[in-house]
Protein backbone atom coordinates (compact mmCIF):
# COMPACT_ATOMS: atom_id res chain seq x y z
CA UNK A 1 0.00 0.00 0.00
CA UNK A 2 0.90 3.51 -0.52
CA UNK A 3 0.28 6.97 -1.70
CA UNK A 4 0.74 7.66 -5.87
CA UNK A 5 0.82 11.74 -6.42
CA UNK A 6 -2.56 12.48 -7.56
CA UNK A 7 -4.15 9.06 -7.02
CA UNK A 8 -4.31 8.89 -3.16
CA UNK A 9 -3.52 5.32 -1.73
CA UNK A 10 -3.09 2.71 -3.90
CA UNK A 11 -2.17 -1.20 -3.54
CA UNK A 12 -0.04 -2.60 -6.08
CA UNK A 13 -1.55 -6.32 -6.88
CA UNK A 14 -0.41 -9.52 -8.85
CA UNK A 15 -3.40 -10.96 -10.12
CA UNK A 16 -2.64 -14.89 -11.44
CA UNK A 17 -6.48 -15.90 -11.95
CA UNK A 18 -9.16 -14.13 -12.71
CA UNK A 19 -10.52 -10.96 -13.70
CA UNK A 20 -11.19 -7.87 -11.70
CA UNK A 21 -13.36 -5.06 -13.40
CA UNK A 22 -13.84 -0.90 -11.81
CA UNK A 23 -16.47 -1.45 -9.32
CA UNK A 24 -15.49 -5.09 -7.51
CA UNK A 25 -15.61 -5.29 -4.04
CA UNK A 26 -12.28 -6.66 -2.79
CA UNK A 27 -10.86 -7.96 0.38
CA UNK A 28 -7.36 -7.20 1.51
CA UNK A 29 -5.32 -8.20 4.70
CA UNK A 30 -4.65 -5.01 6.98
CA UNK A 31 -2.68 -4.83 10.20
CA UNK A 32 -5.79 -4.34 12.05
CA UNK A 33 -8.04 -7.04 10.28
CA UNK A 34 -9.32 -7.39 6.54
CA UNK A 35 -9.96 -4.16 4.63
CA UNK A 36 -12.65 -4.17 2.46
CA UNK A 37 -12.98 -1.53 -0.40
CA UNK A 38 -14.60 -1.09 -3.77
CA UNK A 39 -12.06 -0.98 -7.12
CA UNK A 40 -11.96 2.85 -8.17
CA UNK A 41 -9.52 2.55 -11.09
CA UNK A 42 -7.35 -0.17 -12.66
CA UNK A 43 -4.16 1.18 -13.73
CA UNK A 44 -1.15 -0.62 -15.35
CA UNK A 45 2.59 0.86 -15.83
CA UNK A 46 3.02 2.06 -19.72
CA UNK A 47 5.32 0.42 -21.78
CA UNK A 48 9.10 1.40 -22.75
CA UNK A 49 7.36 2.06 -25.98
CA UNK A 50 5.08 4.51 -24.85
CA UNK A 51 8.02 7.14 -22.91
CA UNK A 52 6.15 10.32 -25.09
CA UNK A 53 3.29 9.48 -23.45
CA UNK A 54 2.16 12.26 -20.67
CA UNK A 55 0.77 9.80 -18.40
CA UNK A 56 2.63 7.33 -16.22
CA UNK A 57 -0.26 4.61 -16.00
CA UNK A 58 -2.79 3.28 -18.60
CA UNK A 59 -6.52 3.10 -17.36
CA UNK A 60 -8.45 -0.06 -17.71
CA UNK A 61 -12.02 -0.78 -17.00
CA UNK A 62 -10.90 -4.67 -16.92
CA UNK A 63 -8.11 -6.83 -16.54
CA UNK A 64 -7.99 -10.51 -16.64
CA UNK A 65 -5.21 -13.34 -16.23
């Protein structure tokens, strides 16, 4: 977990199977307990290939593996 300039707290995940999608309720392990919170935005690193690209992430409304 932490804080991404202009994006507020984000978790970085490794999704092996499956598909999440903006909206999904999702359960995380916390310190204190499980965390549960709703998917606001699904954003993935751009590519080398992308560099004159403004943006440092690329929106999706899905992702599956």
């Amino acid at each position: 977990v932490k804080q991404a300039e202009g994006l507020g707290t984000t978790v970085d995940v490794i999704l092996v199977n499956g598909t999440l999608r903006e909206g999904d309720t999702i359960v995380v392990c916390g310190m204190n307990g499980p965390i549960v919170t709703t998917i606001r935005a699904l954003l993935t690193p751009r590519g080398i290939n992308d560099i004159r690209i403004k943006t440092e992430y690329a929106h999706h409304k899905m992702i599956r593996a």
